[in-house]
C-alpha atoms as a PDB file:
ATOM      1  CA  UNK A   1       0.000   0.000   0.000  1.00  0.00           C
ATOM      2  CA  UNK A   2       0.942   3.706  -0.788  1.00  0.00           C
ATOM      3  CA  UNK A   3      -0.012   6.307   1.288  1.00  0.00           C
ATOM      4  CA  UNK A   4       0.848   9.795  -0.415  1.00  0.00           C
ATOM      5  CA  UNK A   5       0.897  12.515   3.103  1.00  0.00           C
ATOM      6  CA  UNK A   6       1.680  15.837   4.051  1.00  0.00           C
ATOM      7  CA  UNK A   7       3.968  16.951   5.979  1.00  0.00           C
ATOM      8  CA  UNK A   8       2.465  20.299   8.291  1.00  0.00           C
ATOM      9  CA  UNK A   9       3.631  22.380  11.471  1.00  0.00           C
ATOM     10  CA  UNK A  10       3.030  24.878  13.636  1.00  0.00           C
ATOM     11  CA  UNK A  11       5.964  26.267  14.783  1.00  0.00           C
ATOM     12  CA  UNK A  12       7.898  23.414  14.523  1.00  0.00           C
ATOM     13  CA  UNK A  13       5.033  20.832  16.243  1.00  0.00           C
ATOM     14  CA  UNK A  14       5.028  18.431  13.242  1.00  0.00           C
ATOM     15  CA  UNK A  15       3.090  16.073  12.179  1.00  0.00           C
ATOM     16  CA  UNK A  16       2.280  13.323   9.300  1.00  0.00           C
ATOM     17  CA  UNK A  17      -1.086  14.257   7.796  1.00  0.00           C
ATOM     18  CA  UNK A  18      -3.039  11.994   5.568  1.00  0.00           C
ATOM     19  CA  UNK A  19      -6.287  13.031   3.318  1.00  0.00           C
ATOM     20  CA  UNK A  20      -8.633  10.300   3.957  1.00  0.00           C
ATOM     21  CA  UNK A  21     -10.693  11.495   0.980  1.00  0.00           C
ATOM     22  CA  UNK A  22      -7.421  10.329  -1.475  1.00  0.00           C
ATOM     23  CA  UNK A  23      -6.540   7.209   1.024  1.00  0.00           C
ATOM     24  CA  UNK A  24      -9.156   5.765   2.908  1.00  0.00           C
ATOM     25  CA  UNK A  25      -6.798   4.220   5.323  1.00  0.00           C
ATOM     26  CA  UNK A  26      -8.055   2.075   7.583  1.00  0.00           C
ATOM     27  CA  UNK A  27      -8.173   3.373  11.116  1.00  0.00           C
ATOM     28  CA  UNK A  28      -6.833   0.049  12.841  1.00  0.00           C
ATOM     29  CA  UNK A  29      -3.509   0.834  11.077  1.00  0.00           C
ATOM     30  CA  UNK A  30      -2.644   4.422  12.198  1.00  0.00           C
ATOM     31  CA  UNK A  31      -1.212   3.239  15.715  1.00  0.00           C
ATOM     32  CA  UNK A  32       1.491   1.282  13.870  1.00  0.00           C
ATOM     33  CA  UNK A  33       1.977   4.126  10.700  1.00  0.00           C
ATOM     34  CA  UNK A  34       2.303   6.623  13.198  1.00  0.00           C
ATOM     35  CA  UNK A  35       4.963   4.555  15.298  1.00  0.00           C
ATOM     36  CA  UNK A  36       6.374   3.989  11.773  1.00  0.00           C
ATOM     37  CA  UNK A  37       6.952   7.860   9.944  1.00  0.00           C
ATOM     38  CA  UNK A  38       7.525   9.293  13.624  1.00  0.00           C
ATOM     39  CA  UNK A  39      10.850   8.845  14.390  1.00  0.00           C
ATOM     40  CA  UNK A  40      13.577  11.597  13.217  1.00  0.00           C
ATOM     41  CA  UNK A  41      16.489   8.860  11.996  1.00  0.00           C
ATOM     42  CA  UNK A  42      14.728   6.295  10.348  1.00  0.00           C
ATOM     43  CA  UNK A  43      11.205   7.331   9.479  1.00  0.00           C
ATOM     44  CA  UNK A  44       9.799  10.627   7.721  1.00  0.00           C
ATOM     45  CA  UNK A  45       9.912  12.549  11.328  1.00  0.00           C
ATOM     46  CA  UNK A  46       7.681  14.055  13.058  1.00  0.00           C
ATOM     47  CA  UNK A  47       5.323  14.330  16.744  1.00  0.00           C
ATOM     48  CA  UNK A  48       2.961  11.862  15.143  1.00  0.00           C
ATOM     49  CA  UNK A  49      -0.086  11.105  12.402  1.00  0.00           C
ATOM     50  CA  UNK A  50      -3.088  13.094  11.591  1.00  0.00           C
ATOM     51  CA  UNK A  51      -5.612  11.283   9.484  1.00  0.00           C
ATOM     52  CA  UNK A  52      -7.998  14.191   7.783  1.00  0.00           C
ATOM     53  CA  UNK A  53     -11.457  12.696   7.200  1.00  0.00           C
ATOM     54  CA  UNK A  54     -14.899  13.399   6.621  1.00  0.00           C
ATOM     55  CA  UNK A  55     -17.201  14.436   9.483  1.00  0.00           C
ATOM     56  CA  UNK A  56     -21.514  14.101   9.727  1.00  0.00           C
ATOM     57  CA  UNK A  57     -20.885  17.168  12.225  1.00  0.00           C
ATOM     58  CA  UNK A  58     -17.810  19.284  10.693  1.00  0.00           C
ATOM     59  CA  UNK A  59     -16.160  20.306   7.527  1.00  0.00           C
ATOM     60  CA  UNK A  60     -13.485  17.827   8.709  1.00  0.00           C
ATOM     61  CA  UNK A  61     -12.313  14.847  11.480  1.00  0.00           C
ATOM     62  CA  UNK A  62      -9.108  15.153  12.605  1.00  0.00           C
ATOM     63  CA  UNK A  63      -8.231  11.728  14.119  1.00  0.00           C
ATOM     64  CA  UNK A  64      -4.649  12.332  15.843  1.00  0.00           C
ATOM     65  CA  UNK A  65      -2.102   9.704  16.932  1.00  0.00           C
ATOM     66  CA  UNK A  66       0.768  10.691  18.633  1.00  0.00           C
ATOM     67  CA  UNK A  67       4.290   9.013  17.811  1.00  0.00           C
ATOM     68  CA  UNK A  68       4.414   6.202  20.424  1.00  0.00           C
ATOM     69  CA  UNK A  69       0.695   5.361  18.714  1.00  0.00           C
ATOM     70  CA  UNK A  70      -1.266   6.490  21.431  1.00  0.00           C
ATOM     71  CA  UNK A  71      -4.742   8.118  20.567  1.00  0.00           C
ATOM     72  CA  UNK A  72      -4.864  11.971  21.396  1.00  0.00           C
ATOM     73  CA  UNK A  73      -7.905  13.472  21.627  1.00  0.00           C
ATOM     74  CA  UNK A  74      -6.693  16.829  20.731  1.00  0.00           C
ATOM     75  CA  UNK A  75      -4.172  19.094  19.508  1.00  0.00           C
ATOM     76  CA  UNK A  76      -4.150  23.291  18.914  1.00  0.00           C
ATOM     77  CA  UNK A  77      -1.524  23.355  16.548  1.00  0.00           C
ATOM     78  CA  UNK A  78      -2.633  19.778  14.237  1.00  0.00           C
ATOM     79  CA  UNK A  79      -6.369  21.509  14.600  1.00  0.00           C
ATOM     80  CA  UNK A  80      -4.842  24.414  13.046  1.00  0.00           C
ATOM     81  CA  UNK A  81      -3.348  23.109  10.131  1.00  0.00           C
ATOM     82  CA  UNK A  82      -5.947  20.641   9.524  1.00  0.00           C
ATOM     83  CA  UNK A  83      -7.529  23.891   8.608  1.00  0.00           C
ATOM     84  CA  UNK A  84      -5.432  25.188   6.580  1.00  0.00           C
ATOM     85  CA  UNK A  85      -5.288  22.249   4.528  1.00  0.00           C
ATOM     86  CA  UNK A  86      -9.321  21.909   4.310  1.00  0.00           C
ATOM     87  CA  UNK A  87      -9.349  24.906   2.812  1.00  0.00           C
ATOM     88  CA  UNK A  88      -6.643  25.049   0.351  1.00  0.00           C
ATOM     89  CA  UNK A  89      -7.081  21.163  -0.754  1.00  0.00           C
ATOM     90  CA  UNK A  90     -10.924  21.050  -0.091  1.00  0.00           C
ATOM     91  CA  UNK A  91     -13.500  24.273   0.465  1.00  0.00           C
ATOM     92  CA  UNK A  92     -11.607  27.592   0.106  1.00  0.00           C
ATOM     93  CA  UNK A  93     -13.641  28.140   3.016  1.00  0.00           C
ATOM     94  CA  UNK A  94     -13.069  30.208   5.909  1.00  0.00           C
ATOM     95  CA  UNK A  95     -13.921  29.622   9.274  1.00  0.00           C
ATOM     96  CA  UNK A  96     -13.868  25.900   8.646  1.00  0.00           C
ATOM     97  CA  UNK A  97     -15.095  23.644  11.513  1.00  0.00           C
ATOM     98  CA  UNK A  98     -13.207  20.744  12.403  1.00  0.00           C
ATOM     99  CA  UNK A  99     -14.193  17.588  14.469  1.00  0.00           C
ATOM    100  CA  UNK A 100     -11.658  16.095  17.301  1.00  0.00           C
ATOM    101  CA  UNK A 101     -11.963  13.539  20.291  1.00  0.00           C
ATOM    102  CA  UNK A 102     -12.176  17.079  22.174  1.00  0.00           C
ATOM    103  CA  UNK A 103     -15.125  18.069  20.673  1.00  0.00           C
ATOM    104  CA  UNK A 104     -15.903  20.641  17.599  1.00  0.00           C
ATOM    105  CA  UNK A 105     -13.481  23.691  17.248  1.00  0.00           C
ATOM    106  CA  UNK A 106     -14.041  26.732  15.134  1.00  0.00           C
ATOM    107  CA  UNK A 107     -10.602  27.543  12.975  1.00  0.00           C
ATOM    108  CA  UNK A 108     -10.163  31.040  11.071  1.00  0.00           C
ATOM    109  CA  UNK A 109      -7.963  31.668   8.413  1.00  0.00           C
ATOM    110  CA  UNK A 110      -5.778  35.192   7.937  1.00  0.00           C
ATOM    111  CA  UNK A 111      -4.273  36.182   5.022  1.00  0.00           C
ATOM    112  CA  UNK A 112      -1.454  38.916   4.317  1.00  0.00           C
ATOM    113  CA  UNK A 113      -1.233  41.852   1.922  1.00  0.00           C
ATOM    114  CA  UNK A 114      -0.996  39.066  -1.379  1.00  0.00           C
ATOM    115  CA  UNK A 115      -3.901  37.322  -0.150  1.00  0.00           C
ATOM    116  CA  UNK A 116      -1.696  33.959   1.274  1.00  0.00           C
ATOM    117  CA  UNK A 117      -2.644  32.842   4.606  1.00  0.00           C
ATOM    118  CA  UNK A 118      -0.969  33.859   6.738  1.00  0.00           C
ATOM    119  CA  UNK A 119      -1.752  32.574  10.195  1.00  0.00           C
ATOM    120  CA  UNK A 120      -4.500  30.366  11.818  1.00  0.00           C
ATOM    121  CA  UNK A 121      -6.041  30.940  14.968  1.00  0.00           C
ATOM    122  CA  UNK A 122      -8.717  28.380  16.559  1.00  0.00           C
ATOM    123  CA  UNK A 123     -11.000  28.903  18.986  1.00  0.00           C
ATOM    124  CA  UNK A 124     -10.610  26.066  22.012  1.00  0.00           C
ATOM    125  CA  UNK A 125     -13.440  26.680  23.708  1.00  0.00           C
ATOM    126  CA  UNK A 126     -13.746  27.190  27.811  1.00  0.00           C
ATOM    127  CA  UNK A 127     -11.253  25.273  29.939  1.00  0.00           C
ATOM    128  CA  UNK A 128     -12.201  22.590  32.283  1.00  0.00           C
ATOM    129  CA  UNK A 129     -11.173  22.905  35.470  1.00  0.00           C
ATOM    130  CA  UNK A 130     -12.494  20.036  37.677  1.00  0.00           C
ATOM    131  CA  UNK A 131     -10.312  17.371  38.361  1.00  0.00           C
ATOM    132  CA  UNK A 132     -13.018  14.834  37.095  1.00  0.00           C
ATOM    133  CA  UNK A 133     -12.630  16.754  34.135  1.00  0.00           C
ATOM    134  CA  UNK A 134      -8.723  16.634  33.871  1.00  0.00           C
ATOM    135  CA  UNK A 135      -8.977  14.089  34.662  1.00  0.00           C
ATOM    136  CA  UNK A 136      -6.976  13.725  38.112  1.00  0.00           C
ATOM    137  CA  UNK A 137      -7.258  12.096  41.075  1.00  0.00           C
ATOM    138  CA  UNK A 138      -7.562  15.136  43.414  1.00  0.00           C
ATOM    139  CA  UNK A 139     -11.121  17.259  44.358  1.00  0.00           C
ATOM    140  CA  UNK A 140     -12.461  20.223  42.811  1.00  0.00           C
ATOM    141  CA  UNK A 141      -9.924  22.691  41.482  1.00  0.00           C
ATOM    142  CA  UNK A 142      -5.959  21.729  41.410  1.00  0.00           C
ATOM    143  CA  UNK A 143      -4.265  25.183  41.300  1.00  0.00           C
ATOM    144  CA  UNK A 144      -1.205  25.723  42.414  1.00  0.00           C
ATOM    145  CA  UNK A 145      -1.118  21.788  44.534  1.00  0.00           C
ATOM    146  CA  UNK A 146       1.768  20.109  45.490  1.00  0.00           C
ATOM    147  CA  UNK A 147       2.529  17.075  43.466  1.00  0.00           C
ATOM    148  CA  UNK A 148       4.833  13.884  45.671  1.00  0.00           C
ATOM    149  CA  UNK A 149       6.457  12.276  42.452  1.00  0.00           C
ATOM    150  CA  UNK A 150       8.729   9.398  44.092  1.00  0.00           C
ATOM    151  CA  UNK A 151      12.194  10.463  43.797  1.00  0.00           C
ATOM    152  CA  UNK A 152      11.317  13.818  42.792  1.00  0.00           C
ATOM    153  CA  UNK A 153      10.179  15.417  46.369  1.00  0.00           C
ATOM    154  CA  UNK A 154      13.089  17.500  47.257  1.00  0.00           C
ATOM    155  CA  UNK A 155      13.848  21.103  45.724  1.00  0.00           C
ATOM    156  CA  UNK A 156      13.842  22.042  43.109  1.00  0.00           C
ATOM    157  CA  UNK A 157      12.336  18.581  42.095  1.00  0.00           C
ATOM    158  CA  UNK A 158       9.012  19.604  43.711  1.00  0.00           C
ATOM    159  CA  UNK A 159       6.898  20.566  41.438  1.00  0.00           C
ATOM    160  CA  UNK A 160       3.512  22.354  42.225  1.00  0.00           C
ATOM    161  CA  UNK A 161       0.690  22.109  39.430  1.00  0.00           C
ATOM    162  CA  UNK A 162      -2.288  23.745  37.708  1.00  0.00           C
ATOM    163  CA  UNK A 163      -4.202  21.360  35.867  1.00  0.00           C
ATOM    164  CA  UNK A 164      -6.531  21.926  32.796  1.00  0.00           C
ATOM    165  CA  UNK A 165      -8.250  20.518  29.603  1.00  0.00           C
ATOM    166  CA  UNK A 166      -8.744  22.028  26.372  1.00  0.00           C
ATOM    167  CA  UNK A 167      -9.865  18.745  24.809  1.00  0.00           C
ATOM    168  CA  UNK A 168      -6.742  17.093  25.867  1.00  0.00           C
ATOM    169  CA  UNK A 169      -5.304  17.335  30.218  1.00  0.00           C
ATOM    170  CA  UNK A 170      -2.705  19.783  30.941  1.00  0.00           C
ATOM    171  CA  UNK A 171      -0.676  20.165  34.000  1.00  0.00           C
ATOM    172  CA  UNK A 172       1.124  23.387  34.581  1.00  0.00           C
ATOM    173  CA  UNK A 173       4.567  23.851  36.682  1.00  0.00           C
ATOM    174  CA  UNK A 174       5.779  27.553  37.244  1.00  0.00           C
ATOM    175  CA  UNK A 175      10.064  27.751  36.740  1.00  0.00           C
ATOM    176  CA  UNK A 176      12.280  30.242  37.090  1.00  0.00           C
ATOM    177  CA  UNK A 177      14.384  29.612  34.049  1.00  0.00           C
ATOM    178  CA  UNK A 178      12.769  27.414  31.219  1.00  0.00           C
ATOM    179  CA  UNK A 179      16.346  26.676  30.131  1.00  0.00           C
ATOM    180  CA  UNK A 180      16.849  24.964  32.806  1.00  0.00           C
ATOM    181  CA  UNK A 181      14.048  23.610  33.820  1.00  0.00           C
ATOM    182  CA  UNK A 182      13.938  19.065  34.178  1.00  0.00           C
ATOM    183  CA  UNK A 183      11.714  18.948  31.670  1.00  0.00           C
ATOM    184  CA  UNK A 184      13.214  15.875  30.841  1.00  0.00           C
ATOM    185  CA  UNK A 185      13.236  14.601  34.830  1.00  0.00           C
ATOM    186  CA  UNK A 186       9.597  15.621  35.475  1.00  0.00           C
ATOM    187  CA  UNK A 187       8.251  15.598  32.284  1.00  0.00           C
ATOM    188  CA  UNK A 188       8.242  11.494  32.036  1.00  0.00           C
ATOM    189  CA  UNK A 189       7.244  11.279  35.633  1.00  0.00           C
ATOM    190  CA  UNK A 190       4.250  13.458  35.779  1.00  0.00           C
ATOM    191  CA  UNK A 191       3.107  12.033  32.722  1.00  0.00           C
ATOM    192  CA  UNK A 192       3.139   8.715  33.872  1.00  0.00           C
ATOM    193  CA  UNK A 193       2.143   9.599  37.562  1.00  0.00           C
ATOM    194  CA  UNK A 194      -1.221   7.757  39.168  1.00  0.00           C
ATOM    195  CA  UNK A 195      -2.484  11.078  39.513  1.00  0.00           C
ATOM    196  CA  UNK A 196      -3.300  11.347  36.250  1.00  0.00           C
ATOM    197  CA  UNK A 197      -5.482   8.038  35.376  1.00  0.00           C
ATOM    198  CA  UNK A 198      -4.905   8.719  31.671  1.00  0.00           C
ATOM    199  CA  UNK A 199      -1.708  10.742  31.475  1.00  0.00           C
ATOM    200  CA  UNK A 200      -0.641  14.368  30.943  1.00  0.00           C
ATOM    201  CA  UNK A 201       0.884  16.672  29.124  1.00  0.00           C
ATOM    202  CA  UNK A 202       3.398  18.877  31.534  1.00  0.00           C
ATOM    203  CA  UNK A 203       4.491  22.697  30.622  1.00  0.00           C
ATOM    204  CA  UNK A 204       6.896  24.192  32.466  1.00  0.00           C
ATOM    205  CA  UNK A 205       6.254  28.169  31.872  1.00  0.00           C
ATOM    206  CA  UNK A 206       8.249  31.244  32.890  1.00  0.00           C
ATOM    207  CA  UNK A 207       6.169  34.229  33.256  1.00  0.00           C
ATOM    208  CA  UNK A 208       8.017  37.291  31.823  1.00  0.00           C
ATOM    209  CA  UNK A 209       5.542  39.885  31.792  1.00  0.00           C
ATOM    210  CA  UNK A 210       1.859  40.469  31.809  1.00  0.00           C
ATOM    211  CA  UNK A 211       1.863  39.914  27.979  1.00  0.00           C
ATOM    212  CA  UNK A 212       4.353  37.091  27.897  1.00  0.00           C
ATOM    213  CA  UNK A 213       5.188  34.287  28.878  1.00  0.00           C
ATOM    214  CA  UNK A 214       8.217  31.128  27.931  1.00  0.00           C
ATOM    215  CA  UNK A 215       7.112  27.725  28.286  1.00  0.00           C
ATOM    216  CA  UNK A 216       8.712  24.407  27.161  1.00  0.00           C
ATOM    217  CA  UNK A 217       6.258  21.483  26.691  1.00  0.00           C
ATOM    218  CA  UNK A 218       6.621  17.847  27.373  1.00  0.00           C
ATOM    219  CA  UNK A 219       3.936  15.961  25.251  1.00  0.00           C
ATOM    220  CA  UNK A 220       1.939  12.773  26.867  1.00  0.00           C
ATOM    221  CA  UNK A 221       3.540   9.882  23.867  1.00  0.00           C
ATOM    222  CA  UNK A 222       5.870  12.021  22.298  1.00  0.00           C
ATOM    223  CA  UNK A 223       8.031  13.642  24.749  1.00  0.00           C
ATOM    224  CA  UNK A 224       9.588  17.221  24.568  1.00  0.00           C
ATOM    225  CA  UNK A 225       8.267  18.917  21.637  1.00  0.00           C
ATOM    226  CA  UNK A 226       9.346  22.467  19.471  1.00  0.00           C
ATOM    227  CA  UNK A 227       5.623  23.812  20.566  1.00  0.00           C
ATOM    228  CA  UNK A 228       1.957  22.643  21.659  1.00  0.00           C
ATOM    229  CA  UNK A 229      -0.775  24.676  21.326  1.00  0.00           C
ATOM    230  CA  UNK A 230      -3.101  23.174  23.651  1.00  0.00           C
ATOM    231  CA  UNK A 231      -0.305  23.665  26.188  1.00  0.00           C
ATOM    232  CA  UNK A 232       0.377  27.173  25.350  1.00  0.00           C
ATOM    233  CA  UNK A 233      -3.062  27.785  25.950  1.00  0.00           C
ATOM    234  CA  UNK A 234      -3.352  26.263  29.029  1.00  0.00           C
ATOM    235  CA  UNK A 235      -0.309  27.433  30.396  1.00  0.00           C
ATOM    236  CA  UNK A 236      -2.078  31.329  29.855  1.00  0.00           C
ATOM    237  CA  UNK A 237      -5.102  29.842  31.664  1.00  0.00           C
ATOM    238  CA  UNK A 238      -3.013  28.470  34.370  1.00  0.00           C
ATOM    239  CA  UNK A 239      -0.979  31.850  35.294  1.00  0.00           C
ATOM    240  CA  UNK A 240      -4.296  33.842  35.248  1.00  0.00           C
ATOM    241  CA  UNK A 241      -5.874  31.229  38.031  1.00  0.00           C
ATOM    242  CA  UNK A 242      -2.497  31.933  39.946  1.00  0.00           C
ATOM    243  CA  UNK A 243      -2.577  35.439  39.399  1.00  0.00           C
ATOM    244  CA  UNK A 244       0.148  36.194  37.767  1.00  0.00           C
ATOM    245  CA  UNK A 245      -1.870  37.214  34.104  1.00  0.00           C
ATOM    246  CA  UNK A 246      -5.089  39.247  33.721  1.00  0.00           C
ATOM    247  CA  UNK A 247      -7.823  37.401  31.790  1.00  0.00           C
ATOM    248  CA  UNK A 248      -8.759  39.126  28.352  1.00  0.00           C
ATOM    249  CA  UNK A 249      -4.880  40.363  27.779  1.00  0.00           C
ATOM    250  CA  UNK A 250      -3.579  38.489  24.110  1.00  0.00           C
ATOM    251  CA  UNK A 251      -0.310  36.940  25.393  1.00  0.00           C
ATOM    252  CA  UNK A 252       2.902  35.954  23.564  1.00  0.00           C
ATOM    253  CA  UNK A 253       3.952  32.125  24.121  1.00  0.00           C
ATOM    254  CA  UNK A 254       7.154  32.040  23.578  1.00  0.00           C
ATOM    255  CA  UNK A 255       8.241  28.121  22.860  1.00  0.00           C
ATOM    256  CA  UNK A 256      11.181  27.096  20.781  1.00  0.00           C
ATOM    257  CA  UNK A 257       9.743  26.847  17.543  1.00  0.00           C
ATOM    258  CA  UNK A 258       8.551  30.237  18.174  1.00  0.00           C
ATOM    259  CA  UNK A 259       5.378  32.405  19.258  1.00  0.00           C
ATOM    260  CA  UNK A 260       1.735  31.884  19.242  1.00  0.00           C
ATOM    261  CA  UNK A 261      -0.494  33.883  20.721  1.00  0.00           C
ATOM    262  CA  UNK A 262      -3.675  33.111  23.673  1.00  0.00           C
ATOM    263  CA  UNK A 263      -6.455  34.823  24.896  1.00  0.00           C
ATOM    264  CA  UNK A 264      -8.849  33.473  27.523  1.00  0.00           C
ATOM    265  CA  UNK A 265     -11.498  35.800  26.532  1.00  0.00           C
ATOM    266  CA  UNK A 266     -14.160  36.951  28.764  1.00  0.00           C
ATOM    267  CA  UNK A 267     -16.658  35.152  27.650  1.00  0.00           C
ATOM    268  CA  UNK A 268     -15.001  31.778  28.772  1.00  0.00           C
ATOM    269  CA  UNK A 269     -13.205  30.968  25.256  1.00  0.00           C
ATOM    270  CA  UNK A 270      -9.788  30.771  24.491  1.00  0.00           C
ATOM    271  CA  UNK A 271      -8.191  31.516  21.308  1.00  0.00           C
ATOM    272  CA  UNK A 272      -4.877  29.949  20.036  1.00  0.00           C
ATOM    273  CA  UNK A 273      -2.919  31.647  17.610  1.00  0.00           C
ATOM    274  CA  UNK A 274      -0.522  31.155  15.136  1.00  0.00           C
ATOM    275  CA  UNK A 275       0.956  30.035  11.775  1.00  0.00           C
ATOM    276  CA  UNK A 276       0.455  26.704  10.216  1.00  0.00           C
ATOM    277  CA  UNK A 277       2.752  26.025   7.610  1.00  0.00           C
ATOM    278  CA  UNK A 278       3.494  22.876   4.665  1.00  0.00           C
ATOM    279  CA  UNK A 279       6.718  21.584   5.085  1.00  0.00           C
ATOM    280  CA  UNK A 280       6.830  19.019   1.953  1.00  0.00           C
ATOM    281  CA  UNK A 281       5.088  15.744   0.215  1.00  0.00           C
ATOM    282  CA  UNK A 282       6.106  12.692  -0.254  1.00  0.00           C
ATOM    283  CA  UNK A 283       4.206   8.961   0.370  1.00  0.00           C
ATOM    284  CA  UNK A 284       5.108   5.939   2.561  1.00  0.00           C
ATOM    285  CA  UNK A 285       5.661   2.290   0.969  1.00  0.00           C
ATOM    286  CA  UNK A 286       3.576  -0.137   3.308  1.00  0.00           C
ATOM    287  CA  UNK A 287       3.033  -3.094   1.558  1.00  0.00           C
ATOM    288  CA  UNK A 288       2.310  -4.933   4.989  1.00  0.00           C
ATOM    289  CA  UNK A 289      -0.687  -2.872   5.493  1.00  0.00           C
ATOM    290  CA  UNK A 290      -2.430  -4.499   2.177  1.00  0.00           C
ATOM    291  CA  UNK A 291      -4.526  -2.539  -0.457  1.00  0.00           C
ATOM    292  CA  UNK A 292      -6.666   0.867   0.717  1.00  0.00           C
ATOM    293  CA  UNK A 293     -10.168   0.288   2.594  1.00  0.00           C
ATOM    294  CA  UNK A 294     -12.946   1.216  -0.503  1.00  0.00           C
END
């Protein structure tokens, strides 16, 4: 089997995208394809598979994998340029709705002075904040809660967390220095911790200023990534229910693939962002996944 894909990211969050509408692929294959193109060395690269397929509800379904094969419910920055391949390869339509595990999110298209889009932003809808929600294993709210990690309890190994979901669970650690942060220490750990029944993804944010912040992300199946949008998002949410942002301000996120920009809007939405760019095309031999589902 030959499966032609893209090749998409926002700021440097990469994934493999396939058009379902060219290769119905079936779904029982994409945890094994997505183990397969994800690694750097030996396979095309990238933080996982996005399968682009028809929706009853959307103009699209985004079903996302991430590279260990794991089933993700959501993600800001694949939502983002799911929709900005809908509408260059399907509608030409702008907003474009798009289906996840997360629920349906609303995606607008910008365009600069020659009329070529130019960024993507995506509307995430309200954060949930119970821990039923997250979901974790503590009661009510978790802002700001001290988390016992075995082998991680002693400064500056201690982290304290803010947990949210924007389709996907998010828990927030506060750092001095993002440079030097254990992302790679705590990242693993907290993702994996019994607190969180179905595991997390952990951002470990700097606040520089009321308009800015630095964050470096550590993705539940695909470890430290160039960006996340859902985490950039929630890390804004988190620092306003600490205090340390004001709710309705549009704040840099600085990650290292570069900026996108959140607002937790007053009427309980937030709003991701940021470019969403093609990288290149190409398609993957897989004879041992037979001939294309008709």
């Amino acid at each position: 089997m030959k499966i032609p894909f893209v090749k998409m990211h926002g700021l440097g969050n990469d994934y493999v995208y396939v058009d379902l509408k060219a290769t119905p692929l079936d779904p029982a294959a994409a945890p094994a394809l997505a183990r397969r193109v994800s690694p750097r060395r030996v396979g095309v690269g990238s933080d996982g598979l996005i399968l682009i397929g028809p929706s009853a509800v959307a103009d699209a379904r985004m079903h996302m994998f991430n590279a260990d094969g794991s089933r993700g419910r959501m993600c800001g920055n694949g939502a983002r340029c799911v929709a900005r391949y809908v509408y260059e390869r399907w509608t030409r339509r702008t907003p474009a709705t798009i289906e996840t595990d997360g629920g349906v999110r609303t995606a607008t298209i910008s365009f600069d002075a020659q009329g070529r889009p130019a960024a993507v932003s995506i509307d995430l809808g309200a954060p949930r904040l119970d821990a039923e929600e997250i979901p974790c294993r503590g009661e009510g709210r978790v802002v700001d809660a001290a988390l016992k990690i075995p082998g991680c309890c002693e400064a500056p190994l201690r982290p304290r967390l803010t947990c949210v979901n924007l389709g996907n669970p998010h828990a927030v650690t506060f750092v001095e220095d993002v440079a030097t942060a254990p992302v790679e220490i705590l990242g693993p750990e907290i993702e994996r911790d019994p607190f969180f029944p179905e595991g997390v993804n952990v951002e470990f944010v700097r606040v520089v200023g009321p308009e800015r912040l630095e964050i470096r992300v550590w993705e539940r199946g695909s470890g430290e990534t160039s960006a996340c949008g859902t985490g950039a998002a929630a890390a804004v949410v988190a620092a306003t229910l600490v205090g340390r942002l004001v709710r309705g301000v549009r704040v840099a996120a600085a990650m290292p693939g570069g900026e996108a920009h959140v607002t937790w809007r007053a009427d309980g939405a937030v709003v991701l962002e940021g470019p969403a760019e093609f990288a290149f095309e190409g398609v993957i031999d897989a004879p041992e996944l037979g001939d294309p589902v008709r």
